[in-house]
N, C-alpha and C. Protein backbone atom coordinates (compact mmCIF):
# COMPACT_ATOMS: atom_id res chain seq x y z
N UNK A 1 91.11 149.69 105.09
CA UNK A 1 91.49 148.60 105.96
C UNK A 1 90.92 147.30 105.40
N UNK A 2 92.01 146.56 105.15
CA UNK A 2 91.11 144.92 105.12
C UNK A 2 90.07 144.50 106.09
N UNK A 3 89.59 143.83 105.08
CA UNK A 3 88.27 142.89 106.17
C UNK A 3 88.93 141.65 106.58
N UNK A 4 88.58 141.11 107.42
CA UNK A 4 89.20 140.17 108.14
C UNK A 4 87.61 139.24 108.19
N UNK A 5 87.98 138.04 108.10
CA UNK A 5 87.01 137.06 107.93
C UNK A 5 86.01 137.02 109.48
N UNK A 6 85.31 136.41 109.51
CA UNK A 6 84.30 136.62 111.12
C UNK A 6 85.10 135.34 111.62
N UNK A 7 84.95 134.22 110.75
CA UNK A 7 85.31 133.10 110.99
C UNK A 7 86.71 132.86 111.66
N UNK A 8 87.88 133.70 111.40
CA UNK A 8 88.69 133.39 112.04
C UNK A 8 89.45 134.18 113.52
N UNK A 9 88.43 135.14 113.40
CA UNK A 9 88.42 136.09 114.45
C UNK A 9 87.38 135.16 116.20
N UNK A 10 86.66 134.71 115.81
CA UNK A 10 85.49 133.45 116.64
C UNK A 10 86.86 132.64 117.29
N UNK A 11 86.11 132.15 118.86
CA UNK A 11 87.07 131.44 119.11
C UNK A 11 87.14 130.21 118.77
N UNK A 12 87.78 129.67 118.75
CA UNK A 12 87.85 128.25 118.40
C UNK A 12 88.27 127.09 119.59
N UNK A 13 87.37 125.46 119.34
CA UNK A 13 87.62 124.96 120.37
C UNK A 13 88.15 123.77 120.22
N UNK A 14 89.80 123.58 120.98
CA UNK A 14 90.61 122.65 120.74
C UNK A 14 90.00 121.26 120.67
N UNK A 15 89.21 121.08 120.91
CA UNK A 15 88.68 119.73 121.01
C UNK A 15 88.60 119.62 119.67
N UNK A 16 87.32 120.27 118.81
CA UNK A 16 86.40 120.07 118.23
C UNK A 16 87.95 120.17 117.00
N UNK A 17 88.73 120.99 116.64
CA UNK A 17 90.14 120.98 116.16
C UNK A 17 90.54 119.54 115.81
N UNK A 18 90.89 119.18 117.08
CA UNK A 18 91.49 117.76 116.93
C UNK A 18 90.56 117.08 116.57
N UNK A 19 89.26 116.88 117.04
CA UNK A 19 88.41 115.71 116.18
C UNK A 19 88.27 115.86 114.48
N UNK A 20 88.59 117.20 113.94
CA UNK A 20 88.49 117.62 112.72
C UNK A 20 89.83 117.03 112.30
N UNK A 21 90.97 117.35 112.67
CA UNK A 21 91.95 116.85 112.25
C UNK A 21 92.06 115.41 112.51
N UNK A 22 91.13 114.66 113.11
CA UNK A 22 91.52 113.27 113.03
C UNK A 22 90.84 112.77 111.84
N UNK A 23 89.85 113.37 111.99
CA UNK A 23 88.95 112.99 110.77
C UNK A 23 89.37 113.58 109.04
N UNK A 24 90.23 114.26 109.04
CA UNK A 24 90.68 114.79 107.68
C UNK A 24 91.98 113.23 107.81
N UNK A 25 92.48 113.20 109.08
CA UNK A 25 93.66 111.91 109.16
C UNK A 25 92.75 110.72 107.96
N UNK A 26 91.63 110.27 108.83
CA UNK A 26 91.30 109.35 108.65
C UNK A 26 90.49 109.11 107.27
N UNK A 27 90.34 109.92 106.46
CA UNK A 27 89.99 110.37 105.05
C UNK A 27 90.97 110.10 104.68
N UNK A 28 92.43 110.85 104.83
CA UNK A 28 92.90 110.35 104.17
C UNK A 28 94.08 109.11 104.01
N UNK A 29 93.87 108.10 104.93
CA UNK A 29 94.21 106.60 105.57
C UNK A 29 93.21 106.08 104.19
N UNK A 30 92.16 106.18 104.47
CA UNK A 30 90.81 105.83 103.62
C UNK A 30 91.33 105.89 102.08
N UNK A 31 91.47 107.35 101.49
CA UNK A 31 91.87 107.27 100.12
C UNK A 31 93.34 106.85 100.46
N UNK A 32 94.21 106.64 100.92
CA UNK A 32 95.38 105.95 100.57
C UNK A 32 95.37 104.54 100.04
N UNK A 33 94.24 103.87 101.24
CA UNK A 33 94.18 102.47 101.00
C UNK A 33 93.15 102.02 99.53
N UNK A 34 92.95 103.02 99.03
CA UNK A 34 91.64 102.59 98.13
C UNK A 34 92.68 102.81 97.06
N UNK A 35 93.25 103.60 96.80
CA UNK A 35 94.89 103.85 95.87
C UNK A 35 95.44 102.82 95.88
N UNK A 36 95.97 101.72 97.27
CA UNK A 36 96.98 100.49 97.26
C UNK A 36 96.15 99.60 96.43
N UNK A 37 94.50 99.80 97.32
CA UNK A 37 94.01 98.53 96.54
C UNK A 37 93.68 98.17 95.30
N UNK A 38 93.43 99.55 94.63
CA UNK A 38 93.70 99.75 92.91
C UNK A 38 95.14 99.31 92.31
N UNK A 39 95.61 100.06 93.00
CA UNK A 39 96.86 99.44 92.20
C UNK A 39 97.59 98.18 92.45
N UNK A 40 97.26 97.75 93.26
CA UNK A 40 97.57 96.00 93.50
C UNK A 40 96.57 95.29 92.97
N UNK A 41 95.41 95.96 92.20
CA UNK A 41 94.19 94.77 91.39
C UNK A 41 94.80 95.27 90.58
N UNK A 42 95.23 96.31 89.86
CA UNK A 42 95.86 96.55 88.42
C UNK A 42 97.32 95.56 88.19
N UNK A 43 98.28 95.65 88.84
CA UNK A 43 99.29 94.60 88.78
C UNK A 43 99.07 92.98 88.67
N UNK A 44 98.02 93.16 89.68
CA UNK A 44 97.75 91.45 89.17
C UNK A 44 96.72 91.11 88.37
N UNK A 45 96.21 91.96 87.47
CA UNK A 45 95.49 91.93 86.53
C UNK A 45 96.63 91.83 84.93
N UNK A 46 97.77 92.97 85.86
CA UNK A 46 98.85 92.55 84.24
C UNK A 46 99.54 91.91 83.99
N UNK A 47 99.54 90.92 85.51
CA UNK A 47 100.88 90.03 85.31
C UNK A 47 100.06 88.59 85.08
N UNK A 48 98.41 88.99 84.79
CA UNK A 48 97.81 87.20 84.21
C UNK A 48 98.55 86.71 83.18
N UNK A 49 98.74 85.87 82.67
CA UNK A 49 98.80 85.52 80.83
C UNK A 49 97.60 85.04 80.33
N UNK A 50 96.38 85.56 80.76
CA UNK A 50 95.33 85.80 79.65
C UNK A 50 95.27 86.99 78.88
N UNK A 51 95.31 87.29 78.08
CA UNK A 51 94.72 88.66 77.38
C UNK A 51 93.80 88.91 77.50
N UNK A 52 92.78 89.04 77.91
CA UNK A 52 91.36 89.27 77.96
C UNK A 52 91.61 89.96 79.69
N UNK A 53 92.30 88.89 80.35
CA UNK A 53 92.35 89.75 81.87
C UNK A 53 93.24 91.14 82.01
N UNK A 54 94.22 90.94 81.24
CA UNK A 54 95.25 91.90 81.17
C UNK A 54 94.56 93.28 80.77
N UNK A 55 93.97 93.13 79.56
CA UNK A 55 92.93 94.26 78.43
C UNK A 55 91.73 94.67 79.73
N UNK A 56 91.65 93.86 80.51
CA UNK A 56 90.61 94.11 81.75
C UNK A 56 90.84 95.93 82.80
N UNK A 57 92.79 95.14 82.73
CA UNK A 57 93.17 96.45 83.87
C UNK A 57 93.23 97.83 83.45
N UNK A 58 92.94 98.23 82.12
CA UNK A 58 92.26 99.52 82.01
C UNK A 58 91.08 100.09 82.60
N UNK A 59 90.87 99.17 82.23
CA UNK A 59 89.10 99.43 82.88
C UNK A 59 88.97 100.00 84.56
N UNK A 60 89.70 98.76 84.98
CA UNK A 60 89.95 99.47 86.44
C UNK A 60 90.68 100.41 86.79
N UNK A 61 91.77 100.29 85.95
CA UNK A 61 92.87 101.68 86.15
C UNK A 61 91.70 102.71 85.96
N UNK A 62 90.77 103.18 84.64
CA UNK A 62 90.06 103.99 84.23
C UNK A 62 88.60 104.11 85.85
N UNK A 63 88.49 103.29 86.39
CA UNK A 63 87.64 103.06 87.63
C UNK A 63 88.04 103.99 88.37
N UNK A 64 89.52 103.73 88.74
CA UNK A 64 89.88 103.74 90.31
C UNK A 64 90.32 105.62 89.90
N UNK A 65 91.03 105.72 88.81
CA UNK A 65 91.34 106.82 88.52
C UNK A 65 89.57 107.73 88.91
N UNK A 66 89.19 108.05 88.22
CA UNK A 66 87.50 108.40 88.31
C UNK A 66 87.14 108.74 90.03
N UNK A 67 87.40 107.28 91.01
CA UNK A 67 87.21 107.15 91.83
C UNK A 67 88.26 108.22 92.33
N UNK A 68 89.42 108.12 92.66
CA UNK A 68 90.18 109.19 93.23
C UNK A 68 89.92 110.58 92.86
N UNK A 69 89.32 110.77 91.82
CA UNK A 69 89.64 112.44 90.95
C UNK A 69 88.04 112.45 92.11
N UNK A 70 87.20 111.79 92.17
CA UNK A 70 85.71 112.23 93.66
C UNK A 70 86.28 112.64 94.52
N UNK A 71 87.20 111.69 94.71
CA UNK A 71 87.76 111.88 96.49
C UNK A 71 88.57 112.72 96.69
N UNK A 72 89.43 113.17 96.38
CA UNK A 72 90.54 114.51 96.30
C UNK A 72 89.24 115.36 96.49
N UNK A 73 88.55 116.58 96.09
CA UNK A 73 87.34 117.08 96.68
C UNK A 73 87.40 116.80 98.01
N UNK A 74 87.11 115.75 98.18
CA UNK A 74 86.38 115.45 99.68
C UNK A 74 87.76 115.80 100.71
N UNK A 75 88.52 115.05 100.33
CA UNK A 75 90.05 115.55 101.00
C UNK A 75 90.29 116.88 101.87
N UNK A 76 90.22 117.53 99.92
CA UNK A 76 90.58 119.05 100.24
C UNK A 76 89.79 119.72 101.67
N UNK A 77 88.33 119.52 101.32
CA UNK A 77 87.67 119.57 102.49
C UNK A 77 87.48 119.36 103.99
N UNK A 78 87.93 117.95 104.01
CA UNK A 78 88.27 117.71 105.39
C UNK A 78 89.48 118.55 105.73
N UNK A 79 90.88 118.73 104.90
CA UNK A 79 91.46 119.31 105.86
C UNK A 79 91.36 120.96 106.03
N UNK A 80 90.86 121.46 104.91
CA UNK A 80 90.31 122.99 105.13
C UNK A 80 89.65 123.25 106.15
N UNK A 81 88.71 122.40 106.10
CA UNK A 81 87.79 122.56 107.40
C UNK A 81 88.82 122.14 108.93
N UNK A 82 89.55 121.41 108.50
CA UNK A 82 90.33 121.12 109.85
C UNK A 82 91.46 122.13 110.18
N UNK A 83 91.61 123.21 109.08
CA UNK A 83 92.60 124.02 108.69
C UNK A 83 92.14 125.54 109.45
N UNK A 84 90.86 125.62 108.86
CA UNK A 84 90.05 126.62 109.40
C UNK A 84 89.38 126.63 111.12
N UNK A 85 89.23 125.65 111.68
CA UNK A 85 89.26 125.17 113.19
C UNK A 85 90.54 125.07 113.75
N UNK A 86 91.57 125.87 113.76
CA UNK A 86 92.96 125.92 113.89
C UNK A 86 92.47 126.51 114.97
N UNK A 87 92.95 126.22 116.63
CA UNK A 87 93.06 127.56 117.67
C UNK A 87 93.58 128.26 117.26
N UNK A 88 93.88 129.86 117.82
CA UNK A 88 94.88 130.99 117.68
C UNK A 88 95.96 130.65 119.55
N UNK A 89 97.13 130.80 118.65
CA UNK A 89 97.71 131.00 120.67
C UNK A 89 97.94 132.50 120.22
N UNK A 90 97.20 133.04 120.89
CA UNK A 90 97.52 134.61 121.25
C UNK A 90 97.73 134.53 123.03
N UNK A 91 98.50 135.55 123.25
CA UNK A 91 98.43 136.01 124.54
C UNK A 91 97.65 137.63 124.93
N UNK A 92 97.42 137.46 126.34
CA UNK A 92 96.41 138.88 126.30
C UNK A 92 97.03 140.07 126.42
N UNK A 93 98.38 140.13 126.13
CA UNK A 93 98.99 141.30 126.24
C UNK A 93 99.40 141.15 124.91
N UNK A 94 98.81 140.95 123.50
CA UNK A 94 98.70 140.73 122.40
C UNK A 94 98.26 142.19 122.23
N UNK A 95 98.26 143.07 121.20
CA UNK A 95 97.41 144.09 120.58
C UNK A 95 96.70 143.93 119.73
N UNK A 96 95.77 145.22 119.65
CA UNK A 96 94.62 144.83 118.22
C UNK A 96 94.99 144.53 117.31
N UNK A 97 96.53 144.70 117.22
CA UNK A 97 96.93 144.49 115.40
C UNK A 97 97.24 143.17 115.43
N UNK A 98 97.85 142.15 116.64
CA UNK A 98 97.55 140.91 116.57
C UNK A 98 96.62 139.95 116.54
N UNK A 99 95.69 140.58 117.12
CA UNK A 99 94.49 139.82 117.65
C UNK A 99 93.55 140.32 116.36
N UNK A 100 93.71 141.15 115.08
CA UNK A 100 93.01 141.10 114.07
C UNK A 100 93.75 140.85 112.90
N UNK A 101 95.29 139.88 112.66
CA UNK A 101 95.91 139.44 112.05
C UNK A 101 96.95 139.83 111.19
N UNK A 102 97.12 141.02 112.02
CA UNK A 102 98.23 142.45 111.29
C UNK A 102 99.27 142.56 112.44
N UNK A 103 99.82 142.31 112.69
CA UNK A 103 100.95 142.54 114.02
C UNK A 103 101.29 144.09 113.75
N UNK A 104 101.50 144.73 112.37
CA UNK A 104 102.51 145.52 112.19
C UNK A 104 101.58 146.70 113.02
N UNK A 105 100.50 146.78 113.04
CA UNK A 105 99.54 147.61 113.43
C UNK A 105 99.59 148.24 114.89
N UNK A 106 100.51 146.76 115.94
CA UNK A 106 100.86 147.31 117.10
C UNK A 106 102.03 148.20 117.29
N UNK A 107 102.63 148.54 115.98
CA UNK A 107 104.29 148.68 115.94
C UNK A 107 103.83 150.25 116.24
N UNK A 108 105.05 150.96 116.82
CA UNK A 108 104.89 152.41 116.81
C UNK A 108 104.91 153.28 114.98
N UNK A 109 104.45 154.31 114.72
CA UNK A 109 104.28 154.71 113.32
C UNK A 109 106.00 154.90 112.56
N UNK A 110 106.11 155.05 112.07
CA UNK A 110 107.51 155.32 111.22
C UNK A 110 107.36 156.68 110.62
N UNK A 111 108.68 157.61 111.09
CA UNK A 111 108.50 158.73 110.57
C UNK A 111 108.60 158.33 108.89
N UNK A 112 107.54 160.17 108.20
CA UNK A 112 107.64 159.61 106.63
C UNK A 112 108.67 160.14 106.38
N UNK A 113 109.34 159.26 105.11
CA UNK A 113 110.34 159.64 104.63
C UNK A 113 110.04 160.24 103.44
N UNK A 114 111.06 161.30 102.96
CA UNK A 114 110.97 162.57 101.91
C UNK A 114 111.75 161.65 100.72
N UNK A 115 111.63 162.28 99.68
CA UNK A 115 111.91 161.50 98.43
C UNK A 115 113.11 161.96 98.42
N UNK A 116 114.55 162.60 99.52
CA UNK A 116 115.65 161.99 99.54
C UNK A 116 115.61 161.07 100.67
N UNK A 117 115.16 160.72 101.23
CA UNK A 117 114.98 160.03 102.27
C UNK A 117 115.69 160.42 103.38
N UNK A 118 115.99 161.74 104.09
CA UNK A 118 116.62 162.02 105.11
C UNK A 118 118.27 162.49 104.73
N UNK A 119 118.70 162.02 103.65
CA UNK A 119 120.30 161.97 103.34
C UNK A 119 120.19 163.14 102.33
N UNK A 120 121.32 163.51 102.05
CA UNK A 120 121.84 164.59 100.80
C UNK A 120 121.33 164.25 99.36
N UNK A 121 120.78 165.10 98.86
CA UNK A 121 120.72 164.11 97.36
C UNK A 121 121.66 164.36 96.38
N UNK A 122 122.27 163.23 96.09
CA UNK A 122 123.85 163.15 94.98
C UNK A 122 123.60 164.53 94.37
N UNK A 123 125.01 164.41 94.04
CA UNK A 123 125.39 165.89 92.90
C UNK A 123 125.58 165.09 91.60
N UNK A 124 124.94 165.51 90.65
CA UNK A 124 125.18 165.09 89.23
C UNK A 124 126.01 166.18 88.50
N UNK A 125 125.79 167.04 88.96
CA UNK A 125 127.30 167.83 88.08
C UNK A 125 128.13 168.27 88.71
């Protein structure tokens, strides 16, 4: 039998859910805007006609890039964690095989089938 995690078997509490999911929201509002604001200092860094400013927007491209490849991590996290604080809607006339993440488990057994499977087996000659 599989093991089934502890963690998702625990109940979970809608509140604490939604504050997780606001907060994975608001991470990523956060890295969106830090993305616009890179790339709107990179554009107007290329559209100077100095060369020296232009030769500049690598640097930041090379910044902001750096900066995002941190934050993705952090991302992933917030919403895993907001992923993993998911309620369950079960109902209580649910069975053990639902309520431990196997439905098929409530199903009645299936007779076994024989290696003709119930039918005639073809004639080859």
């Amino acid at each position: 039998m599989a093991r089934i995690p502890l963690a998702r078997l625990a109940p979970t509490d809608p509140a604490a859910y939604r504050r997780l999911r606001w907060r994975a929201r608001a991470w990523t509002l956060a890295v969106a805007a830090v993305v616009v604001a890179i790339t709107t200092h990179i554009l107007v860094l290329t559209s100077s006609s100095d060369a020296t400013t232009r030769k500049s927007a690598a640097l930041v491209f090379l910044d902001g890039s750096l900066l995002v490849i941190l934050l993705v991590p952090v991302l992933w996290f917030q919403w895993r964690r907001s992923f993993h604080a998911r309620p369950q809607q079960l109902s209580v006339d649910d069975g053990d095989g639902t309520w431990m993440g196997v439905p098929e488990l409530d199903e009645a057994p299936r007779p076994h089938l024989t290696l003709g499977s119930g039918e005639e087996a073809p004639r080859r000659w």
